[in-house]
Protein backbone atom coordinates (compact mmCIF):
# COMPACT_ATOMS: atom_id res chain seq x y z
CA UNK A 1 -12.88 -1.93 23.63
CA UNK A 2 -14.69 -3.78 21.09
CA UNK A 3 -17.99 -2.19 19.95
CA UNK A 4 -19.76 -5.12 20.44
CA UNK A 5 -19.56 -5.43 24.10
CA UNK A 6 -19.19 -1.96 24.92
CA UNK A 7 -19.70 -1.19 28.78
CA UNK A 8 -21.59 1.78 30.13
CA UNK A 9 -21.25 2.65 33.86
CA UNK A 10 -23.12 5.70 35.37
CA UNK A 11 -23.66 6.50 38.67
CA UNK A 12 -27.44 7.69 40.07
CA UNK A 13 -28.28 8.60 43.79
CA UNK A 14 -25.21 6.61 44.81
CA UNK A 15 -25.93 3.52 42.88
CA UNK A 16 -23.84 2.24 39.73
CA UNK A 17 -25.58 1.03 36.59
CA UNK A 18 -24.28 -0.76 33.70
CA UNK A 19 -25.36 -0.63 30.76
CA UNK A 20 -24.46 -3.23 27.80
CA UNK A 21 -24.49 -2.97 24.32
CA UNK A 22 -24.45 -5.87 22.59
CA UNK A 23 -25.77 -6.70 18.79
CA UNK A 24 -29.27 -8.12 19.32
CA UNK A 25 -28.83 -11.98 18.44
CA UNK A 26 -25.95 -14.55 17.60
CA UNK A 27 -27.59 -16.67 14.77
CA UNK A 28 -27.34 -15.70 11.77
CA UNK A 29 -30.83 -15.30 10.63
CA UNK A 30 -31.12 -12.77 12.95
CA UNK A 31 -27.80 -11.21 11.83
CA UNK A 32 -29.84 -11.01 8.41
CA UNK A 33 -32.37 -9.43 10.48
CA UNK A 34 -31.03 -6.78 11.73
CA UNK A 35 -29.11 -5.99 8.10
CA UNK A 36 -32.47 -5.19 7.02
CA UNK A 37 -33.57 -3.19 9.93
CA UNK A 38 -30.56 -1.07 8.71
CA UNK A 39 -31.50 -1.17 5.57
CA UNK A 40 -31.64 2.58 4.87
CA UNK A 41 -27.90 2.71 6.05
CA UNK A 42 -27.05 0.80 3.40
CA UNK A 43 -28.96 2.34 0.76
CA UNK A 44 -27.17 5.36 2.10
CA UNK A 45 -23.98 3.58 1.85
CA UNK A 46 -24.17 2.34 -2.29
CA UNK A 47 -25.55 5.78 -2.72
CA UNK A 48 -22.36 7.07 -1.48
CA UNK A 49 -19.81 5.05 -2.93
CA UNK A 50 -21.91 5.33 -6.32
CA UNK A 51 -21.81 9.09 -6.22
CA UNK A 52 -18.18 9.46 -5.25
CA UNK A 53 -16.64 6.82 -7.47
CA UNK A 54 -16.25 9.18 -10.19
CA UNK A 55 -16.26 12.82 -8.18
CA UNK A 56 -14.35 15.07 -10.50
CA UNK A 57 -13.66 12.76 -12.73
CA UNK A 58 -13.86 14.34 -16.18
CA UNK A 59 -15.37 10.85 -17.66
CA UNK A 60 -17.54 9.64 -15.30
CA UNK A 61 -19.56 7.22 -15.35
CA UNK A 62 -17.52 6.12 -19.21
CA UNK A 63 -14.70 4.52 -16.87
CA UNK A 64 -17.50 1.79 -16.65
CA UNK A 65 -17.39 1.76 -20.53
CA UNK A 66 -14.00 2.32 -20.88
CA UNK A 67 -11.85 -0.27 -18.55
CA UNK A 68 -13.65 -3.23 -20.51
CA UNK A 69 -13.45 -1.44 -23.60
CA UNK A 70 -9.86 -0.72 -23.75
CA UNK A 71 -8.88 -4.22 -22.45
CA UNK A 72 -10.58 -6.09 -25.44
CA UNK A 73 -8.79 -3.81 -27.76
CA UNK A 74 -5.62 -4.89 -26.18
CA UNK A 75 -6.48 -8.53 -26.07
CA UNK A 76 -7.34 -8.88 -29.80
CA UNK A 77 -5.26 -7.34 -31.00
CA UNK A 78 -2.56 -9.30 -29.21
CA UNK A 79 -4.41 -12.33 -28.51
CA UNK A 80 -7.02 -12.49 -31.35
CA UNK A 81 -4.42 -11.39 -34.30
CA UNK A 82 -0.76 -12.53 -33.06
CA UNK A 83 -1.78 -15.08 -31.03
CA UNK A 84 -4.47 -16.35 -33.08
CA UNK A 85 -6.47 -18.05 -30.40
CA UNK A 86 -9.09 -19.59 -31.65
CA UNK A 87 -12.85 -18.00 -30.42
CA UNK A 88 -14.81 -21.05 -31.40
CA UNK A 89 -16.15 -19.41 -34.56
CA UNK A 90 -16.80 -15.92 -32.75
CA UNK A 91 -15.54 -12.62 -33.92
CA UNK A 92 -12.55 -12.16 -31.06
CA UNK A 93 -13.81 -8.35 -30.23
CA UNK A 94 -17.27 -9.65 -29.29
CA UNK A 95 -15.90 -12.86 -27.94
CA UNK A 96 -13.61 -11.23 -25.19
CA UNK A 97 -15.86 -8.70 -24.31
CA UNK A 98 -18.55 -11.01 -23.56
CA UNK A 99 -16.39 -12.23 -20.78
CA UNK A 100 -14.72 -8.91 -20.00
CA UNK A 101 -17.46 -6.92 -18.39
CA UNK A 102 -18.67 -9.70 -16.35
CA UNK A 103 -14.78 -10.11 -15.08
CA UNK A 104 -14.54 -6.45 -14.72
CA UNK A 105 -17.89 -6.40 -12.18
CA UNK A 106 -16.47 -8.85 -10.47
CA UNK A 107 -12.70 -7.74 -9.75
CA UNK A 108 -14.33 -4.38 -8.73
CA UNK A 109 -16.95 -5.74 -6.23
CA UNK A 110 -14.02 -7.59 -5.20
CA UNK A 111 -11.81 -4.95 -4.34
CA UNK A 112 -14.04 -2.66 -3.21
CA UNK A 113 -16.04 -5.63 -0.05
CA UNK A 114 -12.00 -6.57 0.95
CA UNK A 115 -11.13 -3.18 1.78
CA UNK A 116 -14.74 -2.19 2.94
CA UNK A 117 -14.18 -2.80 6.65
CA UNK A 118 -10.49 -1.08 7.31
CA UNK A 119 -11.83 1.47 4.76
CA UNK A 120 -14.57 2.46 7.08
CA UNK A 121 -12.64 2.25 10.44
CA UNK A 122 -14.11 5.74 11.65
CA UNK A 123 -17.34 4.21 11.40
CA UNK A 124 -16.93 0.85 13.33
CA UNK A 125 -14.71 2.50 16.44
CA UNK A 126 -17.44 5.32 16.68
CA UNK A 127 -21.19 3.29 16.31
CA UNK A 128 -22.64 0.08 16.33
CA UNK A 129 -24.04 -0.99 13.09
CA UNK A 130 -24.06 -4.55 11.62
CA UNK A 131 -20.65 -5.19 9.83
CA UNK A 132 -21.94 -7.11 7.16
CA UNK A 133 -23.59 -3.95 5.77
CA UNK A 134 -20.38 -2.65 4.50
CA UNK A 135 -19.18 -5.31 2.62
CA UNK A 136 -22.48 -6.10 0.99
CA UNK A 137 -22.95 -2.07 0.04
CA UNK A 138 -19.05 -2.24 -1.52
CA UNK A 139 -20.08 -5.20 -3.36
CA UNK A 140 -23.78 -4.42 -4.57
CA UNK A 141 -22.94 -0.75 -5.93
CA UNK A 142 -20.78 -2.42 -8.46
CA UNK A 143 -23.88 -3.23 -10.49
CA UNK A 144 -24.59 -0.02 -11.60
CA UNK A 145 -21.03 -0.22 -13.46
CA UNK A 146 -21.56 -3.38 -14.69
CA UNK A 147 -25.60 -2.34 -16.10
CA UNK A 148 -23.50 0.45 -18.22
CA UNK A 149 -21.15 -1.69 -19.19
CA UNK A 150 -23.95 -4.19 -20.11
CA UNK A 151 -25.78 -2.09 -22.31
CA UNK A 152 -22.31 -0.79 -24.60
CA UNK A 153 -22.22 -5.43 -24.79
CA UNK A 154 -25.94 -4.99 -26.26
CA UNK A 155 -24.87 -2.61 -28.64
CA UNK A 156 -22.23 -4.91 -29.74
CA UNK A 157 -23.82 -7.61 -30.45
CA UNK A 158 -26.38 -5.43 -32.34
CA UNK A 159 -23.30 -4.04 -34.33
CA UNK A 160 -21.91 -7.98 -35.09
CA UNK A 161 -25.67 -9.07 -36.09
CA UNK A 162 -25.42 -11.77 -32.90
CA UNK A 163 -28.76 -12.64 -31.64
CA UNK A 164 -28.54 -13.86 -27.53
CA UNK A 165 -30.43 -17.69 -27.72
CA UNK A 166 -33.12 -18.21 -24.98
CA UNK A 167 -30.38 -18.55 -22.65
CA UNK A 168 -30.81 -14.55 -22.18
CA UNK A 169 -33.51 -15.11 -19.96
CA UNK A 170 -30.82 -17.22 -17.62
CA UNK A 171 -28.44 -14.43 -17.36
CA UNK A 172 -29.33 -12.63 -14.21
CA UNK A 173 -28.68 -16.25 -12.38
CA UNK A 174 -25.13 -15.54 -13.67
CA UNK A 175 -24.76 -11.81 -12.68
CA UNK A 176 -26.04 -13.29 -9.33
CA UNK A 177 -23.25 -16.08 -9.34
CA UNK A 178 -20.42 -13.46 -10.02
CA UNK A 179 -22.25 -11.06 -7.05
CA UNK A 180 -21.78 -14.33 -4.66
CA UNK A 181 -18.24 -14.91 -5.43
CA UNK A 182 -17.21 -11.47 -5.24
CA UNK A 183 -19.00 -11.38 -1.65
CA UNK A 184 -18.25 -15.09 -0.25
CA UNK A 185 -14.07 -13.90 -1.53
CA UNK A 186 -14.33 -10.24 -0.53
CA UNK A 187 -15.80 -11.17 3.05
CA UNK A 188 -12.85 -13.60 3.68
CA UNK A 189 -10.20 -10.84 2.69
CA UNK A 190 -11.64 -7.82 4.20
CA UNK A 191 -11.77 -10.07 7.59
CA UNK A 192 -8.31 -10.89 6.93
CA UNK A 193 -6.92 -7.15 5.88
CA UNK A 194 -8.01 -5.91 9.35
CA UNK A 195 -5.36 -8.34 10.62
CA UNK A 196 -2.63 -8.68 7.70
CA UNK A 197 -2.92 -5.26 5.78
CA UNK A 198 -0.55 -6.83 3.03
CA UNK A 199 -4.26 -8.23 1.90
CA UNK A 200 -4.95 -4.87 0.37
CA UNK A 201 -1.48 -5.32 -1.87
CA UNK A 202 -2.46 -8.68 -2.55
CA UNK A 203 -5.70 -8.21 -4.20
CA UNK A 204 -4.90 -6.32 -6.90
CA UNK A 205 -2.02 -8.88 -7.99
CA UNK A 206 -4.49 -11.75 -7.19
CA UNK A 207 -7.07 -10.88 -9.54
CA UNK A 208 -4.26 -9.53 -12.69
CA UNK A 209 -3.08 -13.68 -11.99
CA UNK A 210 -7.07 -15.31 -11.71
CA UNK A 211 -7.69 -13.11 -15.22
CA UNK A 212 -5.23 -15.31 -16.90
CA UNK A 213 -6.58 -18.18 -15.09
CA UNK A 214 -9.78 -17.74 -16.68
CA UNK A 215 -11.48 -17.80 -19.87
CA UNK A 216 -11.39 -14.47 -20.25
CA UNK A 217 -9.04 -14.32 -23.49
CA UNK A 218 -8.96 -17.25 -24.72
CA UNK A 219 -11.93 -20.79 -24.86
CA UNK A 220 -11.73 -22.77 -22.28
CA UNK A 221 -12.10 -25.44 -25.12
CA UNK A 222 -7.77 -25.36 -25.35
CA UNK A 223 -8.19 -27.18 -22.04
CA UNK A 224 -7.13 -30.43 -21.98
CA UNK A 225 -10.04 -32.43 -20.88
CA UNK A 226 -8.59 -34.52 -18.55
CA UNK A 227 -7.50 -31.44 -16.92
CA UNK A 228 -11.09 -29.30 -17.06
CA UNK A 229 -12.21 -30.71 -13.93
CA UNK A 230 -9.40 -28.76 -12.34
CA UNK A 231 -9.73 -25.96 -14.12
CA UNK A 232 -13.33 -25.59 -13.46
CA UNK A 233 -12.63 -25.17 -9.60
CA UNK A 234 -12.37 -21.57 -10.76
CA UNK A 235 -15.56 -19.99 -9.29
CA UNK A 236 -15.55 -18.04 -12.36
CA UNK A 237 -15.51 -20.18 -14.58
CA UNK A 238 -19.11 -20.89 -14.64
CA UNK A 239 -20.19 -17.12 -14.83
CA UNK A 240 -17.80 -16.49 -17.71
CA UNK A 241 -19.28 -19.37 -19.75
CA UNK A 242 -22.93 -18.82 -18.91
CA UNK A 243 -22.77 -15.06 -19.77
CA UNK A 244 -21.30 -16.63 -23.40
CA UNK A 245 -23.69 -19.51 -23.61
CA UNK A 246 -26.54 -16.89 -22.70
CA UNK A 247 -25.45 -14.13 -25.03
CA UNK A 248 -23.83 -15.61 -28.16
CA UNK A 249 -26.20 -18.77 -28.19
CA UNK A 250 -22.72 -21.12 -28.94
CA UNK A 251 -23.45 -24.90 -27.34
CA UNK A 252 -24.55 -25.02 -23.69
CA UNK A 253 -21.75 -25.64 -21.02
CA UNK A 254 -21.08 -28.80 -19.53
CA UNK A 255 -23.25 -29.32 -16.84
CA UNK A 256 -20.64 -31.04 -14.60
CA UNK A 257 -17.44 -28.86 -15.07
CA UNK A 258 -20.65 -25.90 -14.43
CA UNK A 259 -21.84 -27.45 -11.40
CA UNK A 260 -18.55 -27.79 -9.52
CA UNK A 261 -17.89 -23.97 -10.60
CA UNK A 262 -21.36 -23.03 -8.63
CA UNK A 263 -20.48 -25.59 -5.64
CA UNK A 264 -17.09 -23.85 -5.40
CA UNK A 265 -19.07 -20.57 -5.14
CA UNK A 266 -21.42 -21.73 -2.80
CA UNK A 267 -18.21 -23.18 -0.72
CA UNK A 268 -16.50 -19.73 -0.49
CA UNK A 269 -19.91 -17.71 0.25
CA UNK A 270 -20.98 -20.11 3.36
CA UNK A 271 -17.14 -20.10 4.54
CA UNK A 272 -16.67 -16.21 3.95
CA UNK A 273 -19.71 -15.75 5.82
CA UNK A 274 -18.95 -17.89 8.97
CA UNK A 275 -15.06 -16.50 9.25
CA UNK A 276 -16.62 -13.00 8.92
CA UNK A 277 -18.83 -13.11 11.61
CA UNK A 278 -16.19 -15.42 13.61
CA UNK A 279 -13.62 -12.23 13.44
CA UNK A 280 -15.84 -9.22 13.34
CA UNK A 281 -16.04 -9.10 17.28
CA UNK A 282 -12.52 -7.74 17.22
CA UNK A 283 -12.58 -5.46 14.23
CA UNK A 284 -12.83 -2.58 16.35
CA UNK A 285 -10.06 -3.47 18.74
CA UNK A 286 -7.51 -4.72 15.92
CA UNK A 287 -8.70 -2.07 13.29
């Protein structure tokens, strides 16, 4: 029976009661409403995954440091020396890895909001709680990776002599745009894994393909230009060229190609939302 319409009946000096739980409003703004009256669940919930992310884990916290790391090794050495793609005047290294840790936040807050609700099933057959909060705990705890990973990029660019342009100050609009994707995707696969559970097989194929489908090796300058409206329906497009406009100071993206990338994002947020809270009524029958 589904938690959110869960019926009590007791029985008092011959006379049967019923009692109805139901979650207290249908709109969303008071969805939003009651996330924050459960607001110390979730802090209790990004503690959690935070602390047991790397439990017994002789590196730690480094596998923030390291997964980026390691992959813009591979890339330019393949990429930036064999391959010779060009990195628009850029050393490669400091090129790719501008776009690798945002892409690496991102494919992590991914995974970790579409698996969030089947993931907790023990919770949602047991207690009423808003659903949103698990997806939106999954996704937000990914930051802390993604501030250690940030800090080894400062270094970086310290070690290459790159100073960030006033663009810098712009960056956390960015971080914010990769958060939204991550959430507005991850909300319409977790609502679809408690249905399908080939989702959770799918995901980590689907984001190896969308790496390569982004400018995450290479400029998106080799696009054809006729062809870069097309290519900028990639929600992460935009982050991936504002975390490079913002942090290497090269020429400002194009404000069009940029502001169908955010529309897309704000497309997949709204839609993710609405299917989530269309399905989650049945999460704890189906899950």
């Amino acid at each position: 029976m589904s938690q959110y319409n869960d019926q009590l009946r007791e029985t008092h000096f011959g006379h049967a009661h019923l009692t109805e739980i139901n979650a207290s409003g249908h709109s969303f703004a008071a969805e939003m409403r009651e996330v924050w009256a459960y607001r110390d669940l979730l802090l209790l919930l990004i503690q959690r995954d935070i602390s047991i992310r790397y439990k017994q884990s002789a590196v730690g916290i480094g596998w923030a440091v390291l997964q980026p790391l390691l992959t813009t090794v591979i890339f330019t050495v393949v990429f930036g020396n064999f391959a010779r793609l060009p990195s628009e005047g850029y050393p490669y290294a400091l090129y790719t890895m501008c776009a690798m840790v945002p892409w690496t936040f991102f494919t992590r807050a991914l995974g970790g909001a579409s698996t969030s609700i089947v993931s907790s099933s023990g919770m949602i057959t047991k207690v009423y709680f808003p659903r949103l909060v698990l997806p939106i705990s999954k996704t937000v705890s990914g930051l802390v990776d993604f501030a250690v990973a940030f800090g080894m990029l400062i270094l970086l660019l310290l070690a290459y002599r790159v100073t960030p342009s006033l663009g810098l100050l712009l960056l956390p609009l960015f971080v914010l745009l990769a958060l939204a994707t991550a959430f507005g995707i991850g909300l319409w696969l977790t609502a679809l894994n408690v249905k399908y559970r080939d989702i959770g097989l799918l995901v980590p194929f689907l984001t190896q393909i969308w790496m390569y489908a982004s400018p995450i090796a290479y400029s998106s300058e080799i696009v054809p230009a006729r062809w870069l409206w097309v290519y900028s329906l990639n929600p992460i497009f935009g982050v991936v060229e504002g975390f490079r406009w913002a942090l290497l100071g090269k020429a400002a993206p194009a404000l069009g190609p940029l502001a169908l990338s955010c529309a897309v994002v704000v497309a997949m947020l709204a839609s993710g939302i609405w299917y989530f809270r269309r399905t989650e009524r049945e999460f704890a029958d189906n899950i």
